[in-house]
Protein backbone atom coordinates (compact mmCIF):
# COMPACT_ATOMS: atom_id res chain seq x y z
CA UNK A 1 0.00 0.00 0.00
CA UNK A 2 1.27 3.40 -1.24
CA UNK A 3 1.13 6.30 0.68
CA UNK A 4 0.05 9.27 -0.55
CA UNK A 5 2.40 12.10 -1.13
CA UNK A 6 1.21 15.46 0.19
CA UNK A 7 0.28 18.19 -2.06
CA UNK A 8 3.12 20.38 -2.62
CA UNK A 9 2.81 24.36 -1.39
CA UNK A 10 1.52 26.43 -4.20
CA UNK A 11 4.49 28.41 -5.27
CA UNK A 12 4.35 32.18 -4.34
CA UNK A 13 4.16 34.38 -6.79
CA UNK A 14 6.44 36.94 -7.48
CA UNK A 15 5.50 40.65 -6.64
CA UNK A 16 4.90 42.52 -10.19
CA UNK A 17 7.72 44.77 -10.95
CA UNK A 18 6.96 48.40 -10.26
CA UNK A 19 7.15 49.68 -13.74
CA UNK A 20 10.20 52.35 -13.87
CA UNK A 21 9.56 55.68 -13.79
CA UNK A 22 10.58 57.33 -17.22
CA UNK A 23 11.00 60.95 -16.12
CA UNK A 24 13.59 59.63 -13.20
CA UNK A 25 15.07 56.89 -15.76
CA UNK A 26 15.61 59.79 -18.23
CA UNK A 27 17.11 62.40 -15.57
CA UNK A 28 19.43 59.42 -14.87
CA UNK A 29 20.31 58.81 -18.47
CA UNK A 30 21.51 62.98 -18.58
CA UNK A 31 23.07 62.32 -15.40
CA UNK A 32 25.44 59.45 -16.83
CA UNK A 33 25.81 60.57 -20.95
CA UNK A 34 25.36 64.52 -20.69
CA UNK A 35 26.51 65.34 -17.20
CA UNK A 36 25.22 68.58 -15.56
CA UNK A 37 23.53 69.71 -18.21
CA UNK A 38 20.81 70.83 -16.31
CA UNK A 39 22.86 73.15 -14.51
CA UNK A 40 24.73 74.67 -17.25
CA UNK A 41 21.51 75.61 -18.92
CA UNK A 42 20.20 77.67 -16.22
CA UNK A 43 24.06 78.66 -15.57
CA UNK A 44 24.49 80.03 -18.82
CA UNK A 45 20.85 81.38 -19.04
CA UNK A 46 21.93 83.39 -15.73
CA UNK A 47 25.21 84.60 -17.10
CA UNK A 48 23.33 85.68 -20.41
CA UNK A 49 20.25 87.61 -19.02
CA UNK A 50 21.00 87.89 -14.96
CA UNK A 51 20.06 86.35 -11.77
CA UNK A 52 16.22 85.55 -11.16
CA UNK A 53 14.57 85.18 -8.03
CA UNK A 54 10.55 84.63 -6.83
CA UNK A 55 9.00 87.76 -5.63
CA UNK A 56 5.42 87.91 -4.24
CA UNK A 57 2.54 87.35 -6.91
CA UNK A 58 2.00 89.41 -9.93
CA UNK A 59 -1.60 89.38 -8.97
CA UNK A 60 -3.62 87.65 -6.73
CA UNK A 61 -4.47 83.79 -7.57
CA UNK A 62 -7.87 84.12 -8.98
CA UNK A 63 -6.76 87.22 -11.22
CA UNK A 64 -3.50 85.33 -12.03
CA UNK A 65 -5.31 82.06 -13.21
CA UNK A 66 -8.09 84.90 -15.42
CA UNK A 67 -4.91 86.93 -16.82
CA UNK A 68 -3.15 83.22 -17.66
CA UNK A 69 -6.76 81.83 -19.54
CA UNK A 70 -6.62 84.66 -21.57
CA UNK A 71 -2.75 84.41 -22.72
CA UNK A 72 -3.72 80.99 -23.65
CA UNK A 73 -3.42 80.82 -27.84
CA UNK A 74 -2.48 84.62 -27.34
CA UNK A 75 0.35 87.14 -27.06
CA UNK A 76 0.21 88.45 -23.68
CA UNK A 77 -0.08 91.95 -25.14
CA UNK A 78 -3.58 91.14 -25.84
CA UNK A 79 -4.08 89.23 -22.60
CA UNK A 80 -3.28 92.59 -21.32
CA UNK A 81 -5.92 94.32 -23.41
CA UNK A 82 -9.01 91.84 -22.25
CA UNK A 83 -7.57 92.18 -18.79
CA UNK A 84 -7.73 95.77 -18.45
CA UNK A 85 -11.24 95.73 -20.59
CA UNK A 86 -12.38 93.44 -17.92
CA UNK A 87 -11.45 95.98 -14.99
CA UNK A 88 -13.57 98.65 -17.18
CA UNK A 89 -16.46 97.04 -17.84
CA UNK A 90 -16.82 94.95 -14.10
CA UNK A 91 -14.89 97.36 -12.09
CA UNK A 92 -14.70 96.61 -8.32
CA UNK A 93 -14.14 98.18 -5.02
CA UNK A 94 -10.91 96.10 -3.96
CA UNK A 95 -7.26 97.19 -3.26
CA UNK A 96 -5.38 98.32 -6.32
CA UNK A 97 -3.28 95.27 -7.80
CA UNK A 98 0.33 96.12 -8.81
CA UNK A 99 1.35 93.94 -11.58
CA UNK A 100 4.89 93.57 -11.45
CA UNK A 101 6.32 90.97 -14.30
CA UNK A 102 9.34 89.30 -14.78
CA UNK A 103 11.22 88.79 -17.43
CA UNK A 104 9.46 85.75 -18.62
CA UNK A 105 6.36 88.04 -18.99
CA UNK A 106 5.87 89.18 -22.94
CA UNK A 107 3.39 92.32 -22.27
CA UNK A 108 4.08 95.40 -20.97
CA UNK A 109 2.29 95.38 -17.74
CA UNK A 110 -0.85 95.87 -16.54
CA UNK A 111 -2.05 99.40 -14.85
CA UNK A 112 -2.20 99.63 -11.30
CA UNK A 113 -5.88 98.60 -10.63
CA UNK A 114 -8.06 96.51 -8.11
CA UNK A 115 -9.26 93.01 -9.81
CA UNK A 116 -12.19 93.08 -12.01
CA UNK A 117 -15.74 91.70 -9.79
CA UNK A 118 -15.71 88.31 -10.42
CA UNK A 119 -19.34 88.14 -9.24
CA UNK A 120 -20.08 90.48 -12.19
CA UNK A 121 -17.61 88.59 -14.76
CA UNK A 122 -19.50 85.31 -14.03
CA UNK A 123 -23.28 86.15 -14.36
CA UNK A 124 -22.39 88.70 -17.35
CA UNK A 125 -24.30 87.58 -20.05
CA UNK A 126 -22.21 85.61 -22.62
CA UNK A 127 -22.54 87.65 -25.51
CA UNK A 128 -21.77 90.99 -23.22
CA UNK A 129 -18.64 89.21 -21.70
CA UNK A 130 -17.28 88.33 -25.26
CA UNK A 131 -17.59 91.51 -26.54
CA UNK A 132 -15.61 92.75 -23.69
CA UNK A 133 -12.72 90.75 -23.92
CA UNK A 134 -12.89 90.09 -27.77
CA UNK A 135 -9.41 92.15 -28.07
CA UNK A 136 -7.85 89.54 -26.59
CA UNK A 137 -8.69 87.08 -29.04
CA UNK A 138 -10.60 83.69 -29.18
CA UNK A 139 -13.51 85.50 -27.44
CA UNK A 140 -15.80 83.24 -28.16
CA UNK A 141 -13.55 80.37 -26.42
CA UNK A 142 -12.61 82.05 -23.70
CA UNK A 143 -15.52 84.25 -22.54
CA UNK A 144 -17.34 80.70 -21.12
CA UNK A 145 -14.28 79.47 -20.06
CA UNK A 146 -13.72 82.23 -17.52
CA UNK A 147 -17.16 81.71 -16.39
CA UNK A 148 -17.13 78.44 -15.79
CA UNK A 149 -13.80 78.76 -14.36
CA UNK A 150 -15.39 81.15 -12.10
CA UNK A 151 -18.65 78.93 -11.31
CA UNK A 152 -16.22 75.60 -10.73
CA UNK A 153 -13.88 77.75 -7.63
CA UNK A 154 -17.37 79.41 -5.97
CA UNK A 155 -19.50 76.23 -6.19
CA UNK A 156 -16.24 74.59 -4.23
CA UNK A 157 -15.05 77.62 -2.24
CA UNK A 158 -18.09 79.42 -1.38
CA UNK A 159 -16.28 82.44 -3.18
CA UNK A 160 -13.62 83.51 -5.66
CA UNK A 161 -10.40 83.01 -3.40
CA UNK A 162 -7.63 80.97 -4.55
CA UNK A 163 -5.40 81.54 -1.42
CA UNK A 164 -5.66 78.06 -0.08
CA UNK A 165 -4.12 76.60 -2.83
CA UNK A 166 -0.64 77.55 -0.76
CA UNK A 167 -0.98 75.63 1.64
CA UNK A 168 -1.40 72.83 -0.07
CA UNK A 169 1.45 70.65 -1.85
CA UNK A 170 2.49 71.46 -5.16
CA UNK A 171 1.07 68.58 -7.04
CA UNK A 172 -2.49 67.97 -5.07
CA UNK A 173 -2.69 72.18 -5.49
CA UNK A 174 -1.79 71.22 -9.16
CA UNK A 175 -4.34 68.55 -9.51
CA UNK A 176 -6.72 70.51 -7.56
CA UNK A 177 -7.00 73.62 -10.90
CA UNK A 178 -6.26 71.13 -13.60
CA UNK A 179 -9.46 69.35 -11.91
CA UNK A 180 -11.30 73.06 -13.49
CA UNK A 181 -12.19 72.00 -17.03
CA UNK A 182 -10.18 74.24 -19.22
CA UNK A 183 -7.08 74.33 -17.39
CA UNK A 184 -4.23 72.40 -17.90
CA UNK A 185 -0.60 71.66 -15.99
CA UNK A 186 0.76 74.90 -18.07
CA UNK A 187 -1.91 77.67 -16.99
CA UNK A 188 -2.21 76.02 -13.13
CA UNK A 189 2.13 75.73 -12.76
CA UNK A 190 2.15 78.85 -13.78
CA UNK A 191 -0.45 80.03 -10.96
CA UNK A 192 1.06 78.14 -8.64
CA UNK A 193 4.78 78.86 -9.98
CA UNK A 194 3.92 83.00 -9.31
CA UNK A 195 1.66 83.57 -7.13
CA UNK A 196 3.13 80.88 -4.43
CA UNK A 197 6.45 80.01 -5.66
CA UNK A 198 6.10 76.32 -5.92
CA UNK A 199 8.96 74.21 -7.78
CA UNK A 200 6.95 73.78 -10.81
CA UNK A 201 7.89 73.97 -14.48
CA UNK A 202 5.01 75.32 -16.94
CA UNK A 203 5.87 74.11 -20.08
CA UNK A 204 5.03 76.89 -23.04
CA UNK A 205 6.35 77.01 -26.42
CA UNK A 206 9.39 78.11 -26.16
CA UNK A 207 10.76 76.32 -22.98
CA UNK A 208 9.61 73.07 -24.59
CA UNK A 209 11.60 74.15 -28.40
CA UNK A 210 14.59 75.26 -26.31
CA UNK A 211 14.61 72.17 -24.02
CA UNK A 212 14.58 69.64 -27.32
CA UNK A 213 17.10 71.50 -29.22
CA UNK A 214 19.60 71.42 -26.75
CA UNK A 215 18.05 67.50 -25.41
CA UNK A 216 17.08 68.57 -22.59
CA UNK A 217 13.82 66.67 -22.80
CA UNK A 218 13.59 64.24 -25.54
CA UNK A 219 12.54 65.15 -29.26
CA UNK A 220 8.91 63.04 -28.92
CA UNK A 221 8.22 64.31 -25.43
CA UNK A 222 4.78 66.16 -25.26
CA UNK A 223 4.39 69.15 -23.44
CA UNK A 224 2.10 67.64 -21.01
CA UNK A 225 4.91 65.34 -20.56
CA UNK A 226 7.79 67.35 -19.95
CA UNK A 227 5.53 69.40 -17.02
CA UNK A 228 6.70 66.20 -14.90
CA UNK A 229 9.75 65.42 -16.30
CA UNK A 230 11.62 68.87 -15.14
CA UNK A 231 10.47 67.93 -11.69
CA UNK A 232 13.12 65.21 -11.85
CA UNK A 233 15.61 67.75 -13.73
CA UNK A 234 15.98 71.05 -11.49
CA UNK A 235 16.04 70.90 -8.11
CA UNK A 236 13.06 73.18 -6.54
CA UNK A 237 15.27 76.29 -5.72
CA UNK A 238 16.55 76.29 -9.42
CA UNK A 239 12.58 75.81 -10.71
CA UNK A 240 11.57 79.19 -10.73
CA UNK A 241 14.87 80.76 -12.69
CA UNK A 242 14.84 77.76 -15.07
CA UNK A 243 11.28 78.89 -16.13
CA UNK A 244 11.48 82.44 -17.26
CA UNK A 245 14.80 82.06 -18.24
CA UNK A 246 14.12 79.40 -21.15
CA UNK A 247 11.10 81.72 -21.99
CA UNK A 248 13.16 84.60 -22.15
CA UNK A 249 15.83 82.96 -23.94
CA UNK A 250 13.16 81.16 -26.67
CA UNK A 251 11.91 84.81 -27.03
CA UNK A 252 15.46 86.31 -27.49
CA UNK A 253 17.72 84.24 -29.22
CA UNK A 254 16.51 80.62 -29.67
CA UNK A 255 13.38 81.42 -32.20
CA UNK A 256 11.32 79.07 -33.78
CA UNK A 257 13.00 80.28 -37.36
CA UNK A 258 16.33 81.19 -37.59
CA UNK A 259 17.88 81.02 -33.84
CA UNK A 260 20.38 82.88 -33.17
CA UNK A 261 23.29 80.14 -32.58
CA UNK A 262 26.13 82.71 -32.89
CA UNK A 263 24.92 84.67 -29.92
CA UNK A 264 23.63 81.87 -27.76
CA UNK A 265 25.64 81.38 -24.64
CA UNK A 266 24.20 77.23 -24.53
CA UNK A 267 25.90 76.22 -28.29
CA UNK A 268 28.58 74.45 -26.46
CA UNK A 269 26.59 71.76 -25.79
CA UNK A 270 23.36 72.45 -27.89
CA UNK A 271 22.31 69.56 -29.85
CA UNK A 272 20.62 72.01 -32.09
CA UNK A 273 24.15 73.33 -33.03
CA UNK A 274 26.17 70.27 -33.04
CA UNK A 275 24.24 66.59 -33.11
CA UNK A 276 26.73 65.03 -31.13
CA UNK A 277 27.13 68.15 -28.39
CA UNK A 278 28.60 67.05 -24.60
């Protein structure tokens, strides 16, 4: 008579394999192949156009995340000119704003004025609002944006003010505006960037062409993308300056058409200038 053998333990599985991170595996691909590159950007950016360092806010939060929807698709010049139309046509009783850009900012400043009544901007009727703004361009886009922008923070708030967002941590604060439908990692960093000077990079036109063509970021990253992948690149103190300076810099010397390699003080190790660059 046989005995029988006992079943054998059911093997354990093996815990999946966290996938890797690919904004930390490609900050550690610079770090080995193209070693402090990061740093000589906003080094050489510095040298080129001066130290920059967060002050206070432009403009409050709620204005700042207004002003920013109506850059978006825009020059700021004409952002300017639906911003101050907006202060005419809802005018309010609050404290006189003093807009004080950088030089990451492409307007010329606003006046010295208190912030338009949001109550007023949001029940305006639609066709009113657009008209009002219309020399900012996209009217017709933007004008229901801004109010439901508006509606979205007062139906969760109880009223217009942003200034909780700074207390909160840079990515929940993040995810708490790009929860607004409209707004996107670029207009709520930037927010978040100015008005409370967290270590987030808002990804425009020109800081994305400037990052590829010196490879920076890669060539196929998206611009949603890259919002997360500088978070691995620049430490937080160095988040701020790295913005407006690659704005600046795409602005002054690395255009979309005909950059200005001769004058650029990053063609040492631009990929733009020389494929194979350090």
């Amino acid at each position: 008579m046989t005995t029988a053998k006992p079943p054998k333990p059911a093997a354990k599985k093996k815990p999946a394999r966290k996938p890797a991170d690919p904004n930390r595996a490609w900050a550690q691909y610079l770090k080995r192949y193209r070693p402090g590159l990061a740093d000589f950007v906003v080094n050489g950016l510095t040298g080129q156009y001066g130290e920059q360092t967060w002050h206070p806010s432009r403009l409050d939060p709620t204005s700042e995340l207004i002003l920013t929807i109506l850059t978006q698709n825009t020059a700021d010049l004409n952002a300017e000119k639906a911003y101050e139309a907006l202060r005419v046509a809802y005018p309010s009783s609050g404290a006189p704003q003093v807009h004080n850009p950088d030089i990451g900012w492409g307007g010329t400043g606003l006046s010295t004025a208190p912030a338009p009544d949001w109550t007023a901007v949001e029940h305006a009727p639609l066709p009113q609002l657009t008209d009002v703004i219309r020399p900012g361009g996209l009217a017709p886009q933007k004008a229901p944006r801004l109010q439901a922008t508006l509606r979205y923070i007062r139906e969760q708030r109880g009223d217009y003010n942003l200034d909780f967002l700074g207390e909160m941590a840079p990515l929940d604060a993040r995810a708490w505006l790009t929860s607004i439908d409209g707004i996107g990692k670029k207009t709520a960093s930037i927010v978040l960037s100015f008005c409370f000077g967290m270590p987030l990079m808002a990804v425009d036109r020109h800081v994305e062409r400037v990052s590829k063509r010196i490879g920076l970021i890669p060539e196929k990253t998206t611009a949603d993308q890259a919002h997360d992948m500088f978070l691995e690149l620049l430490p937080p103190e160095r988040m701020y300056a790295g913005h407006v300076l690659l704005i600046h810099h795409g602005r002054e010397l690395c255009h979309a058409q005909n950059p200005k390699h001769d004058l650029c003080p990053l063609r040492d190790r631009c990929r733009a200038v020389e494929k194979k660059a350090p």
